[in-house]
C-alpha atoms as a PDB file:
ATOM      1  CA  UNK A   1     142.724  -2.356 134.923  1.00  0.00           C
ATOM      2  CA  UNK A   2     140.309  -2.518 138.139  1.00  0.00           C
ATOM      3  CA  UNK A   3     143.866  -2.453 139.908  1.00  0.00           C
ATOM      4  CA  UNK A   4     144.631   0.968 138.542  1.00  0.00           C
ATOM      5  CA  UNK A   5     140.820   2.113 139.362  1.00  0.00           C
ATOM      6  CA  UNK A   6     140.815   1.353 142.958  1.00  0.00           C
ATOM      7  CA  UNK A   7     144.108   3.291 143.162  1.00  0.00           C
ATOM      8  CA  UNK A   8     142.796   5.993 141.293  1.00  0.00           C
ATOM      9  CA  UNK A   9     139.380   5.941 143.532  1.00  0.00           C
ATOM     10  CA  UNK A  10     141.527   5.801 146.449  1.00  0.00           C
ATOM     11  CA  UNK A  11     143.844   8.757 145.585  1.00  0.00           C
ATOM     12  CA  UNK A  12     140.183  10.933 144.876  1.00  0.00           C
ATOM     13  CA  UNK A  13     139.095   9.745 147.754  1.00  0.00           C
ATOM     14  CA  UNK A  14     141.654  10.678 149.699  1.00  0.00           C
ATOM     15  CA  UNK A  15     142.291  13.729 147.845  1.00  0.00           C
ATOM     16  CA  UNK A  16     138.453  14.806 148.614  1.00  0.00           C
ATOM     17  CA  UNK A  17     138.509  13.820 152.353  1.00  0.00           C
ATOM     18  CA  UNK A  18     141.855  16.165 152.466  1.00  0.00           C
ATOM     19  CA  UNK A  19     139.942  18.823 150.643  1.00  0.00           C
ATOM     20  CA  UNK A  20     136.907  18.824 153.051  1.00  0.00           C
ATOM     21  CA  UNK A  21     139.168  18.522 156.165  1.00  0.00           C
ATOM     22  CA  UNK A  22     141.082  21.754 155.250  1.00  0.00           C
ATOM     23  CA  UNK A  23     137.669  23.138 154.608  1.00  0.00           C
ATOM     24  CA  UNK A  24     135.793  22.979 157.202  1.00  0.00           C
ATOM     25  CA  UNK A  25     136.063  24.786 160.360  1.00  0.00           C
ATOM     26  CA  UNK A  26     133.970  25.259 163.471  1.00  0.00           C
ATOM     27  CA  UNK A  27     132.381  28.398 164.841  1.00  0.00           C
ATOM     28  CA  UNK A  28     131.149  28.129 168.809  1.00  0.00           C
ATOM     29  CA  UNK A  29     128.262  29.294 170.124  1.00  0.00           C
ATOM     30  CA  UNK A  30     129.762  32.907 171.178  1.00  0.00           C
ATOM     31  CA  UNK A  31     131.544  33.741 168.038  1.00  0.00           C
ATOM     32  CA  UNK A  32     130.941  35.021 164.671  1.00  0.00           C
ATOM     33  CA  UNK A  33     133.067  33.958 161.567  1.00  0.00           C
ATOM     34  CA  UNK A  34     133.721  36.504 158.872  1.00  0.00           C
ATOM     35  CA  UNK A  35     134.630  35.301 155.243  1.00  0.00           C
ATOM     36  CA  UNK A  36     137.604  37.187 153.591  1.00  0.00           C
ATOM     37  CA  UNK A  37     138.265  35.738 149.961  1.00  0.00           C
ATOM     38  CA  UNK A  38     141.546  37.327 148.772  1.00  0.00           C
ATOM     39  CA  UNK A  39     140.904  39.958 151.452  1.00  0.00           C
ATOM     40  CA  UNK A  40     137.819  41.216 150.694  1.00  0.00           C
ATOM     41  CA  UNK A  41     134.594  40.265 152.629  1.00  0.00           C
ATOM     42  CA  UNK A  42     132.725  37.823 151.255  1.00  0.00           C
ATOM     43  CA  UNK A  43     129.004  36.828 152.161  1.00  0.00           C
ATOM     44  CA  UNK A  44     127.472  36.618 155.351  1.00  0.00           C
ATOM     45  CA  UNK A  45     128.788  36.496 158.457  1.00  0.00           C
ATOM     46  CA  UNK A  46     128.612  32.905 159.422  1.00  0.00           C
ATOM     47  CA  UNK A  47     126.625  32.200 162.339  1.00  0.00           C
ATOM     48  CA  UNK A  48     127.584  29.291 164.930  1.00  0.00           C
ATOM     49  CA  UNK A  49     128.276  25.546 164.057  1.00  0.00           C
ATOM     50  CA  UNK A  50     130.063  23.814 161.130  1.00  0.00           C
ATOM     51  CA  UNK A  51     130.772  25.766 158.097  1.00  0.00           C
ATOM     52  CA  UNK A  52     133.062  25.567 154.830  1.00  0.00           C
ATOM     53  CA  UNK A  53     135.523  27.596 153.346  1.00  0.00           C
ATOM     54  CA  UNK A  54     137.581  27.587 150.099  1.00  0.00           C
ATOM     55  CA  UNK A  55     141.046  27.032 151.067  1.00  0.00           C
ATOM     56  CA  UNK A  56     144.046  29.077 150.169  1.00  0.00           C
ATOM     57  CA  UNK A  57     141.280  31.538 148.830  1.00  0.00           C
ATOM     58  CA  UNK A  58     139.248  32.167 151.944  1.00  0.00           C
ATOM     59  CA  UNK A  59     140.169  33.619 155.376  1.00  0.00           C
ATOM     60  CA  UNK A  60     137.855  32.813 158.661  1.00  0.00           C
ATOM     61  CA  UNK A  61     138.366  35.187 160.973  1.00  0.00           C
ATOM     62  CA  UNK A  62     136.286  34.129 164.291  1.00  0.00           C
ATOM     63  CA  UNK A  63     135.077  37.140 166.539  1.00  0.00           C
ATOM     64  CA  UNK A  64     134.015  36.842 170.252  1.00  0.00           C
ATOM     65  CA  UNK A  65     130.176  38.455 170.603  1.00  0.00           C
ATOM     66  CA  UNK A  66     130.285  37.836 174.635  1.00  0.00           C
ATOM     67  CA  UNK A  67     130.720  41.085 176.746  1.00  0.00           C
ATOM     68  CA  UNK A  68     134.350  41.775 177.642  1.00  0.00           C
ATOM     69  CA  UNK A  69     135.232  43.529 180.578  1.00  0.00           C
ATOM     70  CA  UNK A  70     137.877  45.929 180.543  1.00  0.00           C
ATOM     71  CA  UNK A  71     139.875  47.786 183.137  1.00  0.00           C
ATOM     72  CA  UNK A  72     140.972  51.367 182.467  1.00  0.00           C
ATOM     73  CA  UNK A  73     144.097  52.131 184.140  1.00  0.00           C
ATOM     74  CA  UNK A  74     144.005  55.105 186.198  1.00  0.00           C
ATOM     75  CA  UNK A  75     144.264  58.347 184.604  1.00  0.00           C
ATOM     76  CA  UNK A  76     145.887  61.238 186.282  1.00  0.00           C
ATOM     77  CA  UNK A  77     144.234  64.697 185.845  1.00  0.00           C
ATOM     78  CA  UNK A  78     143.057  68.168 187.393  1.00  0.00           C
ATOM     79  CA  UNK A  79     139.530  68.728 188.108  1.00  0.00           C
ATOM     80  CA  UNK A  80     137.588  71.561 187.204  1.00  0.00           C
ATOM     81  CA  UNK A  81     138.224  73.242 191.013  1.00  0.00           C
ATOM     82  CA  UNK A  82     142.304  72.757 190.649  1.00  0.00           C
ATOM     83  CA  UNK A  83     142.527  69.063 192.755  1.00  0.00           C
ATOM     84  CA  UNK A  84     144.485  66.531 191.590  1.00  0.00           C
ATOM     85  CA  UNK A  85     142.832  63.406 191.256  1.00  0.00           C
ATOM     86  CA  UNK A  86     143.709  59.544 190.309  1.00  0.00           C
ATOM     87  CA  UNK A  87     140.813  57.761 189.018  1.00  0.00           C
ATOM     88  CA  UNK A  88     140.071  54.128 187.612  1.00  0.00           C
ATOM     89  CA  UNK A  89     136.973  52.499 185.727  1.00  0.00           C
ATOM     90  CA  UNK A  90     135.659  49.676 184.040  1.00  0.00           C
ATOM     91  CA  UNK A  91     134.363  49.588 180.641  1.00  0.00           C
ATOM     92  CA  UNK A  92     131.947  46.885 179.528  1.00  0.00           C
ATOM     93  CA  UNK A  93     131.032  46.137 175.971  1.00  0.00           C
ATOM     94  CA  UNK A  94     130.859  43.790 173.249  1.00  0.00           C
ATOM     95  CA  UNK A  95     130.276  43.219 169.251  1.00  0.00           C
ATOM     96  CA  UNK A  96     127.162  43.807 167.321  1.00  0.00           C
ATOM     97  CA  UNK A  97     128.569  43.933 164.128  1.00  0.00           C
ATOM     98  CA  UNK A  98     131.147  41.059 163.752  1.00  0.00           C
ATOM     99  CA  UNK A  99     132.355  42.493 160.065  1.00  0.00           C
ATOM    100  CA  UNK A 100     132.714  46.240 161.098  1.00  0.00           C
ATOM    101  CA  UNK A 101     134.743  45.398 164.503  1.00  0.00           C
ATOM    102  CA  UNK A 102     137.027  43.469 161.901  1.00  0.00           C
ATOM    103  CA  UNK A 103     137.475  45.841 158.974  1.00  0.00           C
ATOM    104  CA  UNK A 104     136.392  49.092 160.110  1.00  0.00           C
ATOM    105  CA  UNK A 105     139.113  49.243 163.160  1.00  0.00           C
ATOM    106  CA  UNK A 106     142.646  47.574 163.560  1.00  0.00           C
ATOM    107  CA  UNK A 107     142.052  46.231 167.078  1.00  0.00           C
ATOM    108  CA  UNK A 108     138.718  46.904 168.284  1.00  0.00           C
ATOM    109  CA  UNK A 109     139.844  46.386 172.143  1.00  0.00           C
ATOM    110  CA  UNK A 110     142.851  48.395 171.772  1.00  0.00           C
ATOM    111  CA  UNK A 111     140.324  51.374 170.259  1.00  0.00           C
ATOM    112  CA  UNK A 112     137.800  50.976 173.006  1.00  0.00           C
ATOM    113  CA  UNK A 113     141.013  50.996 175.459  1.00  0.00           C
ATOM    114  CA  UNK A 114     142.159  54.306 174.378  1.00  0.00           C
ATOM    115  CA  UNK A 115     138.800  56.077 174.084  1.00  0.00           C
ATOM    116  CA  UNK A 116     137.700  55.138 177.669  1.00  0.00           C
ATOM    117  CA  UNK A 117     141.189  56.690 178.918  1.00  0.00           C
ATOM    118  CA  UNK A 118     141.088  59.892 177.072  1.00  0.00           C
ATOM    119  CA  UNK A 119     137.382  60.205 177.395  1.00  0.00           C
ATOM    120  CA  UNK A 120     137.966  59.404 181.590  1.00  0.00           C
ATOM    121  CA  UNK A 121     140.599  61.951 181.136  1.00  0.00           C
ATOM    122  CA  UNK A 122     138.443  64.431 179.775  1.00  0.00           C
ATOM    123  CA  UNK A 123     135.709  63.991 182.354  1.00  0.00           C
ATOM    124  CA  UNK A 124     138.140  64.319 184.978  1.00  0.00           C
ATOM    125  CA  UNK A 125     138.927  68.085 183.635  1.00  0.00           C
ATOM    126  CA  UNK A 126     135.202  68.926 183.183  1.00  0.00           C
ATOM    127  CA  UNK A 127     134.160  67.734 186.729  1.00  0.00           C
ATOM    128  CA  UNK A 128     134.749  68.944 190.583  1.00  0.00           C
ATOM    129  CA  UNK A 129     135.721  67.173 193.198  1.00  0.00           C
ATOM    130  CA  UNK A 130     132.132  66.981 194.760  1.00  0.00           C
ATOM    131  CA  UNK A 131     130.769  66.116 191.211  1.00  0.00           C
ATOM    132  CA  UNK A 132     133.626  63.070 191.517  1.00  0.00           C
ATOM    133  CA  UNK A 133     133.011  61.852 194.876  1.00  0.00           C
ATOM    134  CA  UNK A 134     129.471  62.104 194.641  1.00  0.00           C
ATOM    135  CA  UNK A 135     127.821  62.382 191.340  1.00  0.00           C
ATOM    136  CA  UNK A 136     129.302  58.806 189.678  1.00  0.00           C
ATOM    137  CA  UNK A 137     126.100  57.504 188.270  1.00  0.00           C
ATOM    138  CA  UNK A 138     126.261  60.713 186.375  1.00  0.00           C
ATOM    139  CA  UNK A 139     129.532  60.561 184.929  1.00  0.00           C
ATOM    140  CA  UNK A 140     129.427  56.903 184.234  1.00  0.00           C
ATOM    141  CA  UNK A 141     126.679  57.686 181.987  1.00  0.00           C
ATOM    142  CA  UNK A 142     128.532  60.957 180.516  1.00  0.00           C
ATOM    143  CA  UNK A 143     131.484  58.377 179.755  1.00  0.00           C
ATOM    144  CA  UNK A 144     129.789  55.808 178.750  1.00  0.00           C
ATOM    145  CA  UNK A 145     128.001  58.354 175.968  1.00  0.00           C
ATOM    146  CA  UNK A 146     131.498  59.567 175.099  1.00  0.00           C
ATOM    147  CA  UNK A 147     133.111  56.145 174.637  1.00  0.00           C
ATOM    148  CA  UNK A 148     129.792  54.771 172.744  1.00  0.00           C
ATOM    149  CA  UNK A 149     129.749  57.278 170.084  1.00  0.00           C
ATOM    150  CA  UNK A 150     132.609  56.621 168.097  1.00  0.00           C
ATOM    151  CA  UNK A 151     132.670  52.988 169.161  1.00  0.00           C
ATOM    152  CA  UNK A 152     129.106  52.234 167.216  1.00  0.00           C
ATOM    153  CA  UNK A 153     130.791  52.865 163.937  1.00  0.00           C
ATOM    154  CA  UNK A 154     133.379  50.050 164.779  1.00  0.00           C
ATOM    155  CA  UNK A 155     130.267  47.399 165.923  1.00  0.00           C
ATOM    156  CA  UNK A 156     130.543  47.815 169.378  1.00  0.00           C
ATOM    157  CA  UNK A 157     128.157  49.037 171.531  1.00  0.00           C
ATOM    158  CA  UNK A 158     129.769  49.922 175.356  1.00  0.00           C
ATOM    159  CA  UNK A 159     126.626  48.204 177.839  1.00  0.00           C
ATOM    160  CA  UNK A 160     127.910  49.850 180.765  1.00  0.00           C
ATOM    161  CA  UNK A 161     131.089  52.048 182.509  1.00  0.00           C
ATOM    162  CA  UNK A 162     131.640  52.357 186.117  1.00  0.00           C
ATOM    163  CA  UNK A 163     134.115  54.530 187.808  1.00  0.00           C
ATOM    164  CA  UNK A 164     135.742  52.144 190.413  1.00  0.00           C
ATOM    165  CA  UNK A 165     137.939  54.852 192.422  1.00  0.00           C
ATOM    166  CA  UNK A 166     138.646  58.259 192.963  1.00  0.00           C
ATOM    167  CA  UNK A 167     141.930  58.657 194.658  1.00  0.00           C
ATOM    168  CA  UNK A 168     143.228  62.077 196.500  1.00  0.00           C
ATOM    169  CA  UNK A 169     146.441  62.840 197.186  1.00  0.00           C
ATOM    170  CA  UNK A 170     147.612  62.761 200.573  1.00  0.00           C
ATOM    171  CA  UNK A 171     147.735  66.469 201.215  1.00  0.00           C
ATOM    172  CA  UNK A 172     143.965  66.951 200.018  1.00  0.00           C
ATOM    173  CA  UNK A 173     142.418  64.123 202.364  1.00  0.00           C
ATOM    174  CA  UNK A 174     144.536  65.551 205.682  1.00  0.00           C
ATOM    175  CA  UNK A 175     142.904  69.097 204.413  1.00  0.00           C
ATOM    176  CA  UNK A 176     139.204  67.259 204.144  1.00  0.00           C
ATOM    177  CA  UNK A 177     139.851  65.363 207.148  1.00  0.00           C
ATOM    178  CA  UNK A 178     140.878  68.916 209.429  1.00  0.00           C
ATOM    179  CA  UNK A 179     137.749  70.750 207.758  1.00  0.00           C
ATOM    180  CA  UNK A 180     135.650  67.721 209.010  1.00  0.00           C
ATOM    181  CA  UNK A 181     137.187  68.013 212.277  1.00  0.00           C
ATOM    182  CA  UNK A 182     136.379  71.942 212.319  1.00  0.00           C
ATOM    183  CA  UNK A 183     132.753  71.254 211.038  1.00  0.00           C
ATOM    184  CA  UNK A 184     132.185  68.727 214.093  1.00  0.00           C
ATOM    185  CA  UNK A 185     133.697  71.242 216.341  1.00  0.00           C
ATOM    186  CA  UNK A 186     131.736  74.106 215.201  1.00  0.00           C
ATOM    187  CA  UNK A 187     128.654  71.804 215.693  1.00  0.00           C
ATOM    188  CA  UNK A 188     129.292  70.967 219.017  1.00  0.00           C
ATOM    189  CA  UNK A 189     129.762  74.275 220.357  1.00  0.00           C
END
């Protein structure tokens, strides 16, 4: 009899420590965990340390709250004075709102990807050269209103986007560089 209770203590016990070990899980300092039981969002977000799930039932999804820097390739386009330009930026932004940037958008990156291109795209078309070469602080903050606006809805909030280059074709900086020579001539007459 007190053989058959130890082994049924020990099988609980074991059972339990199996139980709390597939339960538990461990969010770090710079993530969130969001709760989906049977896909819908359950509770709080869960802030960092140890915390417990259900298992089979629950889903912890852990999302990164540290800014994430993102390139945006160059985009090809046409200013608004007909010149053909090739520029690149940087986007940087991060979560506010762990459960949004999960449910309300497939892949939050991908999203902010695509709206810095098109929205670098569109600047490109709205701006002139000068305005390009010149003017950045300007239309970093024009860009970084046009990628923030829909990205606030999907808990992210852009901090910052720089334009890194603005690059000419070939024909257009040996024209710039012979009107610069013709402007230093004129001068020195």
């Amino acid at each position: 009899m007190l053989e058959e209770l130890l082994t049924a203590a020990a099988a609980v016990g074991s059972a339990g420590a199996l139980y709390i070990a597939s339960a538990a899980r461990v969010v770090k300092q710079y993530e969130r965990g969001v709760v989906l039981r049977l896909g819908r969002l359950a509770g709080e977000v869960r802030q960092p340390g140890f915390t417990m799930i259900i298992p089979v039932v629950d889903r912890l999804h852990k999302v990164n709250m540290q800014i994430v820097t993102m390139p945006v390739p160059a985009q090809e386009g046409i200013t608004r004075d007909n010149v053909t330009v090739r520029v690149d930026a940087v986007v940087y932004f991060k979560v506010v709102d762990p459960a949004s940037a999960l449910i309300q958008v497939e892949d939050y990156k991908f999203a902010v990807s695509q709206m810095a291109q098109t929205s670098l795209r569109s600047i490109i078309g709205k701006s002139e050269l000068d305005d390009l070469l010149s003017n950045r602080e300007k239309l970093n903050q024009g860009l970084e209103l046009m990628i923030d606006s829909p990205a606030v809805g999907w808990g992210v909030q852009v901090d910052r986007v720089e334009i890194k280059d603005v690059s000419l074709p070939e024909t257009m900086k040996r024209s710039m560089a012979r009107q610069a020579e013709a402007d230093r001539e004129r001068r020195a007459r």
